[in-house]
C-alpha atoms as a PDB file:
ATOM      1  CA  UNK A   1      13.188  19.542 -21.283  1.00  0.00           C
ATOM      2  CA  UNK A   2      13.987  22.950 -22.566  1.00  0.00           C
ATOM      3  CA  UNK A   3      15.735  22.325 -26.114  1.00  0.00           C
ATOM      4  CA  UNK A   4      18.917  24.110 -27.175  1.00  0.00           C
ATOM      5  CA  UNK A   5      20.207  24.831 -30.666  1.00  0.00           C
ATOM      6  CA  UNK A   6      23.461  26.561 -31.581  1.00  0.00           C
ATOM      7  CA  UNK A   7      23.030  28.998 -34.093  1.00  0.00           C
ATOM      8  CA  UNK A   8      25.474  29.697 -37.278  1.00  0.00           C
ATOM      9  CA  UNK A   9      25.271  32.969 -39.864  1.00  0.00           C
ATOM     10  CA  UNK A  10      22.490  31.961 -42.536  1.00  0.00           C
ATOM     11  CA  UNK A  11      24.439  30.121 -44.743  1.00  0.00           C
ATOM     12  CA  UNK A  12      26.966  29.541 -43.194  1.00  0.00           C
ATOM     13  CA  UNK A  13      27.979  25.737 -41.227  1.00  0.00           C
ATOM     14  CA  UNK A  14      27.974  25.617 -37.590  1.00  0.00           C
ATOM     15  CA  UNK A  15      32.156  26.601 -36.365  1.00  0.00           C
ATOM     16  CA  UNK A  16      32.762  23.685 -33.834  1.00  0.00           C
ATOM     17  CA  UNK A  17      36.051  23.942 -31.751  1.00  0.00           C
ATOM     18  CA  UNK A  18      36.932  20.682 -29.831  1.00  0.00           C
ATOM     19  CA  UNK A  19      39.355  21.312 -27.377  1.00  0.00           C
ATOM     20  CA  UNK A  20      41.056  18.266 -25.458  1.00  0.00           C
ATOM     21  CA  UNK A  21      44.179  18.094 -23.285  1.00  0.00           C
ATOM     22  CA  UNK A  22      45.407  14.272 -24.352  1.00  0.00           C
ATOM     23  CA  UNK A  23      44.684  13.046 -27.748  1.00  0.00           C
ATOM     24  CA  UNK A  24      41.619  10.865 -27.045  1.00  0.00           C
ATOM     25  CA  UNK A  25      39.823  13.158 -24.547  1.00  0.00           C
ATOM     26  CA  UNK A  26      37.795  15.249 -27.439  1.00  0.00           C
ATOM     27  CA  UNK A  27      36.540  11.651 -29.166  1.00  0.00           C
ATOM     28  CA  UNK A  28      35.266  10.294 -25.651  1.00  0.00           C
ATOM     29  CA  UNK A  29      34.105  13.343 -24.364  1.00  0.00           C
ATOM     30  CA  UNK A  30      31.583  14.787 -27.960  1.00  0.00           C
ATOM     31  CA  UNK A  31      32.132  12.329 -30.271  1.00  0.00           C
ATOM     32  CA  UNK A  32      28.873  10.705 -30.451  1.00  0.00           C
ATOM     33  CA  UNK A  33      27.443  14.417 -30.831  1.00  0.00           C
ATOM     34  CA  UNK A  34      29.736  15.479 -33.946  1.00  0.00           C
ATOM     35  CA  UNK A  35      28.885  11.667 -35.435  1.00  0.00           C
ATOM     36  CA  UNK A  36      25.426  12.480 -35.037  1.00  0.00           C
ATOM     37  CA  UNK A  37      24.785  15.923 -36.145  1.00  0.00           C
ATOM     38  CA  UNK A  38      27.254  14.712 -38.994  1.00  0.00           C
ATOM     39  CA  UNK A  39      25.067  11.616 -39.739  1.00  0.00           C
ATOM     40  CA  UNK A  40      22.014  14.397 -39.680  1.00  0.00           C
ATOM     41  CA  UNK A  41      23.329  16.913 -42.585  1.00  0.00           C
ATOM     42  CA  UNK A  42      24.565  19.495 -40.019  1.00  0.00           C
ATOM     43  CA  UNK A  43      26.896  21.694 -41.791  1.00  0.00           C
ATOM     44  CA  UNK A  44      29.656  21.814 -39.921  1.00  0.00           C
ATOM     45  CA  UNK A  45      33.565  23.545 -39.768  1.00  0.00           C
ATOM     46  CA  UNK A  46      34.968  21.642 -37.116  1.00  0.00           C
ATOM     47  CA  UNK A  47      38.428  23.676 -35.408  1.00  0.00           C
ATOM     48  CA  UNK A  48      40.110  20.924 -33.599  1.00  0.00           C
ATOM     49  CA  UNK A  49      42.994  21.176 -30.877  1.00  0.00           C
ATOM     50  CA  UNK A  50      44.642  19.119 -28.626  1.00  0.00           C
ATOM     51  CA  UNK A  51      47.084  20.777 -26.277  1.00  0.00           C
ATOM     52  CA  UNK A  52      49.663  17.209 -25.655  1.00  0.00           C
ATOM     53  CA  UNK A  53      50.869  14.241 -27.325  1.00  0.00           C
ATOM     54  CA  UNK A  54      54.032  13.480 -29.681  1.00  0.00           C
ATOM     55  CA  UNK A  55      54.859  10.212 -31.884  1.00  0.00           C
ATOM     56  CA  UNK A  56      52.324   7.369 -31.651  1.00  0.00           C
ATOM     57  CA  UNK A  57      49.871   9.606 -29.541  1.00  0.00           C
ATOM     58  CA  UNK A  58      50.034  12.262 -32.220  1.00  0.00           C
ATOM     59  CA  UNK A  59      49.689   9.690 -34.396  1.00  0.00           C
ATOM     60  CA  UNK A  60      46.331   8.685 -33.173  1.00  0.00           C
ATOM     61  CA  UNK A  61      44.876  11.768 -32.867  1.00  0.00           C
ATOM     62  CA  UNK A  62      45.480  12.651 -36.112  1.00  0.00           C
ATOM     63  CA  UNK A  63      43.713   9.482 -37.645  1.00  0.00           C
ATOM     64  CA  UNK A  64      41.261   9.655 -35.400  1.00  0.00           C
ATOM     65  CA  UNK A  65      40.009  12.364 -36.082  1.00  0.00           C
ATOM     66  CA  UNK A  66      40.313  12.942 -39.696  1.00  0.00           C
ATOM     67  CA  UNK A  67      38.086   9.154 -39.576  1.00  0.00           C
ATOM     68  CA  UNK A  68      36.041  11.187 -37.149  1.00  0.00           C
ATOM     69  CA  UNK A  69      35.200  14.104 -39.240  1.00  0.00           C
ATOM     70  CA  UNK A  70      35.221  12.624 -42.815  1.00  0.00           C
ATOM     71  CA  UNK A  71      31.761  14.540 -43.171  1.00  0.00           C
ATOM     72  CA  UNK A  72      32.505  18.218 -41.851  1.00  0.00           C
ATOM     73  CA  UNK A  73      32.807  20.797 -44.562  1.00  0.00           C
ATOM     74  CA  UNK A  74      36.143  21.775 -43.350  1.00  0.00           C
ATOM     75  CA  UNK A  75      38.784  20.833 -40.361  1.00  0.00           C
ATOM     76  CA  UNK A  76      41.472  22.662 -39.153  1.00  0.00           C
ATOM     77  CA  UNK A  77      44.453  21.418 -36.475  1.00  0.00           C
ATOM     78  CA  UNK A  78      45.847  22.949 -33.863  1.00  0.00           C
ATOM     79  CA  UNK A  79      48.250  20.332 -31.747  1.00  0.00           C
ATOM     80  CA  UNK A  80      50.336  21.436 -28.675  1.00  0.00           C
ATOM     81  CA  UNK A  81      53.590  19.246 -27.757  1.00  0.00           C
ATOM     82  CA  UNK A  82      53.138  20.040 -24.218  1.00  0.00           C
ATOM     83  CA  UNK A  83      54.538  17.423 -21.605  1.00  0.00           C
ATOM     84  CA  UNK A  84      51.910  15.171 -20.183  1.00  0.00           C
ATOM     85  CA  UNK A  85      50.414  15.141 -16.986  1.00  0.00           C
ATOM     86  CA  UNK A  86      52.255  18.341 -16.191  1.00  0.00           C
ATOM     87  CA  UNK A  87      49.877  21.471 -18.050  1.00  0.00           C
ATOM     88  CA  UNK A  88      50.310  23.011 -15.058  1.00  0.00           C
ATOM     89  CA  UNK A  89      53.660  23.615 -14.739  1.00  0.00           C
ATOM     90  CA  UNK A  90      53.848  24.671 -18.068  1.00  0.00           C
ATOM     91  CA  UNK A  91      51.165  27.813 -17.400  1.00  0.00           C
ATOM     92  CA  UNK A  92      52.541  30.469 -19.749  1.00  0.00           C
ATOM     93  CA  UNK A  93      53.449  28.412 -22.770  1.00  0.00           C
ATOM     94  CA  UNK A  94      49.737  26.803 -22.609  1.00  0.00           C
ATOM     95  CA  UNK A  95      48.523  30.041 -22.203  1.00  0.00           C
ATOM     96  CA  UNK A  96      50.391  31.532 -25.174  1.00  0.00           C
ATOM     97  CA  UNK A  97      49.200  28.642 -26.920  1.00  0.00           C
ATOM     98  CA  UNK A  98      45.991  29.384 -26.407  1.00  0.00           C
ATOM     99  CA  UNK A  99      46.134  32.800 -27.874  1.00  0.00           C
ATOM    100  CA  UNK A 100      47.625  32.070 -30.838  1.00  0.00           C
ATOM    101  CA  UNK A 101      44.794  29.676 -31.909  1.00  0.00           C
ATOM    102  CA  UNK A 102      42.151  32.625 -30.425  1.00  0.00           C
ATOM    103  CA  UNK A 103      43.952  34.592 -33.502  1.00  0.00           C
ATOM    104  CA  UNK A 104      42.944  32.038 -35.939  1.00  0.00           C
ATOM    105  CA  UNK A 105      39.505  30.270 -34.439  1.00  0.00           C
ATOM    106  CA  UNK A 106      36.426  32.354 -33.447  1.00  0.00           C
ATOM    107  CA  UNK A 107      33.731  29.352 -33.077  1.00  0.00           C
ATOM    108  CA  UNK A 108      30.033  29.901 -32.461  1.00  0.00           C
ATOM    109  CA  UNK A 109      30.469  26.427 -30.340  1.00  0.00           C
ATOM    110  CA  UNK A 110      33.171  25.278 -28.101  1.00  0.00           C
ATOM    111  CA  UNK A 111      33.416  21.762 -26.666  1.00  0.00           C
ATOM    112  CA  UNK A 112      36.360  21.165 -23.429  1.00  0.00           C
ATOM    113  CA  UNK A 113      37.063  19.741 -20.735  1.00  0.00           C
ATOM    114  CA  UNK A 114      34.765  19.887 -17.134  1.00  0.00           C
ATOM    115  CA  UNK A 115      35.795  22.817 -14.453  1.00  0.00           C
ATOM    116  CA  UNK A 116      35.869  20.343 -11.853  1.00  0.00           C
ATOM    117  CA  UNK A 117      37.584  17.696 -13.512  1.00  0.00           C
ATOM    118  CA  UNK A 118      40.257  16.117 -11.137  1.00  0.00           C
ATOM    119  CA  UNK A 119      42.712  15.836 -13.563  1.00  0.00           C
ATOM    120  CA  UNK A 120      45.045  18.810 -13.001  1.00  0.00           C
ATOM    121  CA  UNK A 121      45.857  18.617 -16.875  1.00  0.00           C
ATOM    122  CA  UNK A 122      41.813  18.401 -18.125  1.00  0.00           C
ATOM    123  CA  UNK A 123      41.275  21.598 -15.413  1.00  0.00           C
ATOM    124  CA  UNK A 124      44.026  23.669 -16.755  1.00  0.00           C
ATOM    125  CA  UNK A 125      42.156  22.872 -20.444  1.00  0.00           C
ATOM    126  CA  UNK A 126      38.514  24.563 -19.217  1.00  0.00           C
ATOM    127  CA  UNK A 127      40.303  27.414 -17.253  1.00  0.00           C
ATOM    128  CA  UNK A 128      42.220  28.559 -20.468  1.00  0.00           C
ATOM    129  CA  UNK A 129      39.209  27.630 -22.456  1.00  0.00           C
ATOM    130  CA  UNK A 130      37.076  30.031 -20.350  1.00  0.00           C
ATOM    131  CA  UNK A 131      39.700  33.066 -20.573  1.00  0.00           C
ATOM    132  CA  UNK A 132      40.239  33.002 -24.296  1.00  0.00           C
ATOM    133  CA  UNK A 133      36.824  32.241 -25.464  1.00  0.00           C
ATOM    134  CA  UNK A 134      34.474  35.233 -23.803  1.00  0.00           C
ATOM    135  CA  UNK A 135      31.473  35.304 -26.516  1.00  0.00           C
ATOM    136  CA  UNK A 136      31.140  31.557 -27.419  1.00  0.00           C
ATOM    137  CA  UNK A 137      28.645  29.170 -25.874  1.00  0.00           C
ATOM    138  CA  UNK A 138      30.940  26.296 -23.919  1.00  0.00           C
ATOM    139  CA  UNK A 139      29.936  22.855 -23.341  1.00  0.00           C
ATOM    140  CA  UNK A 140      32.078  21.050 -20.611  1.00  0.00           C
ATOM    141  CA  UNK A 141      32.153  17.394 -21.562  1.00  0.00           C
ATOM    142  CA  UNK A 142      32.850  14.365 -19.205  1.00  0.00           C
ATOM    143  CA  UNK A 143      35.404  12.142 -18.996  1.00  0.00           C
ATOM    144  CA  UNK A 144      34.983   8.769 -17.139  1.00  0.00           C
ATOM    145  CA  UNK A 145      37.775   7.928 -14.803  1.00  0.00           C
ATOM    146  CA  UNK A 146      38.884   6.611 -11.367  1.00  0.00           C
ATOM    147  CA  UNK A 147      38.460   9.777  -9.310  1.00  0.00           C
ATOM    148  CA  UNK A 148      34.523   9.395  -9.864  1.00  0.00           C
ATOM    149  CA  UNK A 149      34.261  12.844 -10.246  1.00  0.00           C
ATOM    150  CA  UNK A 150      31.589  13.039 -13.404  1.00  0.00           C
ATOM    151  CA  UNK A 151      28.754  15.081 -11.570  1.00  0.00           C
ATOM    152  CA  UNK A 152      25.654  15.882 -12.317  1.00  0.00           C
ATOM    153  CA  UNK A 153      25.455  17.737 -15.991  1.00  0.00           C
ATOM    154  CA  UNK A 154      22.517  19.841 -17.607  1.00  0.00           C
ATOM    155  CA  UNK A 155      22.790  19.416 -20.811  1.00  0.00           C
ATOM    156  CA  UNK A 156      22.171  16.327 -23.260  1.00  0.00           C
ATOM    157  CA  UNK A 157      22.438  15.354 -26.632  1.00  0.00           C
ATOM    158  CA  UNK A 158      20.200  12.114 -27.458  1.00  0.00           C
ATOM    159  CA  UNK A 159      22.565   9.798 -29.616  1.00  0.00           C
ATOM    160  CA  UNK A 160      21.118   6.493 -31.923  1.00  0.00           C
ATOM    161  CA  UNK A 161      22.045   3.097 -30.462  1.00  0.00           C
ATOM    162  CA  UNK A 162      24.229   2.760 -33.547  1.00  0.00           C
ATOM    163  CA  UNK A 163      25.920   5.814 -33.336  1.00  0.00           C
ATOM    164  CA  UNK A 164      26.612   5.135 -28.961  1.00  0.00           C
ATOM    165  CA  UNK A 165      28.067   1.697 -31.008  1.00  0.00           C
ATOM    166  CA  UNK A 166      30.469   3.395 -33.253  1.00  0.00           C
ATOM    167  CA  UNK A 167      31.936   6.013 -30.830  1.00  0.00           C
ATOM    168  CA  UNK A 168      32.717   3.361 -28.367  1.00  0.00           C
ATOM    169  CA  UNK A 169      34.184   1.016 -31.478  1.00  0.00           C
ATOM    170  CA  UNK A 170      35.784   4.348 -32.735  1.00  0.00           C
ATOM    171  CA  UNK A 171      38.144   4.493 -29.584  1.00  0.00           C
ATOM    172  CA  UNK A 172      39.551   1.222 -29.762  1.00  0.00           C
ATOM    173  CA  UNK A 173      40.001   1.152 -32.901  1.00  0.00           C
ATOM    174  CA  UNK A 174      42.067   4.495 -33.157  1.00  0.00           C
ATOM    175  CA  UNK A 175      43.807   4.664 -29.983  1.00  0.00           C
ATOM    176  CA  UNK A 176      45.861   1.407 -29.683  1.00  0.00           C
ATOM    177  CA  UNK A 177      47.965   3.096 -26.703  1.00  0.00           C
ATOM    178  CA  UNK A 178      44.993   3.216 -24.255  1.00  0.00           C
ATOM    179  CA  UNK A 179      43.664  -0.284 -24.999  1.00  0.00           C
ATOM    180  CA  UNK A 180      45.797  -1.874 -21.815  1.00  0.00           C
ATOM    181  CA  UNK A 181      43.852   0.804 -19.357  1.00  0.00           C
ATOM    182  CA  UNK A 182      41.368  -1.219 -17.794  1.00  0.00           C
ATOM    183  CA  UNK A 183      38.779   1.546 -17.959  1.00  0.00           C
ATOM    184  CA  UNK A 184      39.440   2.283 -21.861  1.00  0.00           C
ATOM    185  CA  UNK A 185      36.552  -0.478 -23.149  1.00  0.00           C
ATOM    186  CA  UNK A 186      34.062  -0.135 -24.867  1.00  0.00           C
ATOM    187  CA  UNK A 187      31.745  -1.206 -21.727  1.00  0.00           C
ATOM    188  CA  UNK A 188      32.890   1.445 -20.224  1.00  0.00           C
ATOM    189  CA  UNK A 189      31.918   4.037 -23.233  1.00  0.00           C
ATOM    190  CA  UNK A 190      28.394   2.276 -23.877  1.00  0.00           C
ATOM    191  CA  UNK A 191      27.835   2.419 -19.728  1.00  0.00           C
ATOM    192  CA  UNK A 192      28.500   5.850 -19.377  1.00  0.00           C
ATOM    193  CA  UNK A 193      25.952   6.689 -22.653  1.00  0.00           C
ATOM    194  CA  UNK A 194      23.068   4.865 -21.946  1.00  0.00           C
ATOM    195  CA  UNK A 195      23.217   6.012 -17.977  1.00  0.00           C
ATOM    196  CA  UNK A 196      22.734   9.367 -20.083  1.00  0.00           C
ATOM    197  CA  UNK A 197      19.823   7.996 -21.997  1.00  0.00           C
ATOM    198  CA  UNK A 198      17.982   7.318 -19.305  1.00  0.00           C
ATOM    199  CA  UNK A 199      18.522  10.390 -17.713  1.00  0.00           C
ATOM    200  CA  UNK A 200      17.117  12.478 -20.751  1.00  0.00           C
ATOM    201  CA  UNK A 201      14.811   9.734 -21.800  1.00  0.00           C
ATOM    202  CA  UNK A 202      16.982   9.401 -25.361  1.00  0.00           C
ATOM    203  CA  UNK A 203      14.400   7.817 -27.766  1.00  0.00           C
ATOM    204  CA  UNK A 204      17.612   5.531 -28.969  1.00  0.00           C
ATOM    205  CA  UNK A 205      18.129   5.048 -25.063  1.00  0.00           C
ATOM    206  CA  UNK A 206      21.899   6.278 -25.461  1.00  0.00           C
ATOM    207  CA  UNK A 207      23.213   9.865 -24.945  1.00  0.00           C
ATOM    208  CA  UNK A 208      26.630  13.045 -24.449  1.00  0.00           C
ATOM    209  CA  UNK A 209      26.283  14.644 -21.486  1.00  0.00           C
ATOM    210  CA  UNK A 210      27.538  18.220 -21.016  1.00  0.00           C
ATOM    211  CA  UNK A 211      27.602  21.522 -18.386  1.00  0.00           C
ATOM    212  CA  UNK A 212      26.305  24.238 -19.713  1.00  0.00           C
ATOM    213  CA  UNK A 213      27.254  27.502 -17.175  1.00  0.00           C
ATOM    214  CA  UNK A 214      26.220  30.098 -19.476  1.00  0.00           C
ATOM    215  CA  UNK A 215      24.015  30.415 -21.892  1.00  0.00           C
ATOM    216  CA  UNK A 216      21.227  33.165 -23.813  1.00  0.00           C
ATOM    217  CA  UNK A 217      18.226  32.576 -24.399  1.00  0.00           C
ATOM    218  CA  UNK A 218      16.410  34.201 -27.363  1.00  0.00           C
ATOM    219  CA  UNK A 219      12.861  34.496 -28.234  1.00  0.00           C
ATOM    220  CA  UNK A 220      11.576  35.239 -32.044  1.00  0.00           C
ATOM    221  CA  UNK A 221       9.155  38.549 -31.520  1.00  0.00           C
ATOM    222  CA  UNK A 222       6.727  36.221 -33.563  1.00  0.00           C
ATOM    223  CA  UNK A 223       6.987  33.383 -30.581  1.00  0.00           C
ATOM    224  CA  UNK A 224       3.218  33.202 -28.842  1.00  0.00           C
ATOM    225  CA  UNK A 225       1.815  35.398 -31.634  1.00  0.00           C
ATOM    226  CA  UNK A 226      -2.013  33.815 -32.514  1.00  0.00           C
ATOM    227  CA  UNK A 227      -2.389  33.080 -36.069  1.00  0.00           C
END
């Protein structure tokens, strides 16, 4: 497998923005791959924005992912009070949303939501992510639900056994409000990762799974150069 590495100004840590529509959707969809470049000593800024949620949901998200991101070098929040379930119907004030965190956040990495995600709100999430971030490498996550609609991705990040363990304990421990959901377990979480694991042949046998649509590829003029 061809091997892909984001790239940040010498120097400087990797800019990470984690987009989600509900307040849970960025921690199942990349949170094993923040834990574990964390857990590495990847420097990383971390720009993180959730488009819906108010009260206890906000709640979550916040503690979440503060708990999440103890080890990033910096975190920034950007949190929508947009209606949920309905993104759609709200097209322009998303939208202007949108732009006014493009004013503050130019990432060399995004993270959202899947294209063909069947949830009308997640969809709405990688359209606007698409139009407002032009120059930025995306990475569509996946979100396990009853529509069966994960596909087939092209991208993976190999996670530890441990850190699979602590993403899926992460979630139930931070968001109380989705515990009742029979698909919110931590079966569910651990399922979905090591199906991954097997499909990139993880050495800890767990792994993220992403779409990639877009990307550059680079070459060093000293690549294939005889010594």
């Amino acid at each position: 497998m061809l091997k892909l590495q984001p790239l940040a100004a010498p120097g400087e840590p990797l800019h990470v923005l984690c987009i989600g529509a509900h307040s849970d959707d960025i921690e199942i969809g990349c949170a094993g791959t923040l834990l574990e470049w964390l857990g590495s000593g990847c420097r990383l800024k971390v720009s993180w924005m959730v488009l819906t949620g108010e009260g206890q949901r906000r709640s979550e998200a916040t503690r979440s992912a503060r708990a999440l991101l103890r080890r990033a070098e910096s975190v920034d929040y950007h949190f929508g009070a947009f209606r949920d379930g309905f993104l759609p119907a709200q097209y322009e004030q998303v939208k202007a949303f949108f732009e006014h965190v493009r004013q503050q956040v130019s990432p060399g990495l995004v993270f959202t939501h899947r294209l063909e995600d069947r949830h009308q709100d997640h969809r709405m999430a990688a359209e606007l992510t698409w139009n407002t971030w032009r120059d930025q490498m995306v990475l569509e996550y996946e979100i396990p639900k009853y529509e069966g609609d994960l596909g087939q991705p092209n991208l993976y990040v190999p996670l530890s056994a441990q850190v699979a363990r602590r993403k899926a304990s992460h979630l139930q421990r931070h968001f109380g409000t989705q515990r009742s959901k029979a698909w919110f377990s931590e079966d569910t979480f651990l399922g979905l990762s090591r199906l991954r694991g097997i499909e990139c042949r993880a050495e800890g046998g767990h792994a993220e799974a992403f779409h990639v649509r877009k990307a550059c590829l680079a070459v060093s003029p000293s690549a294939g150069r005889s010594r």
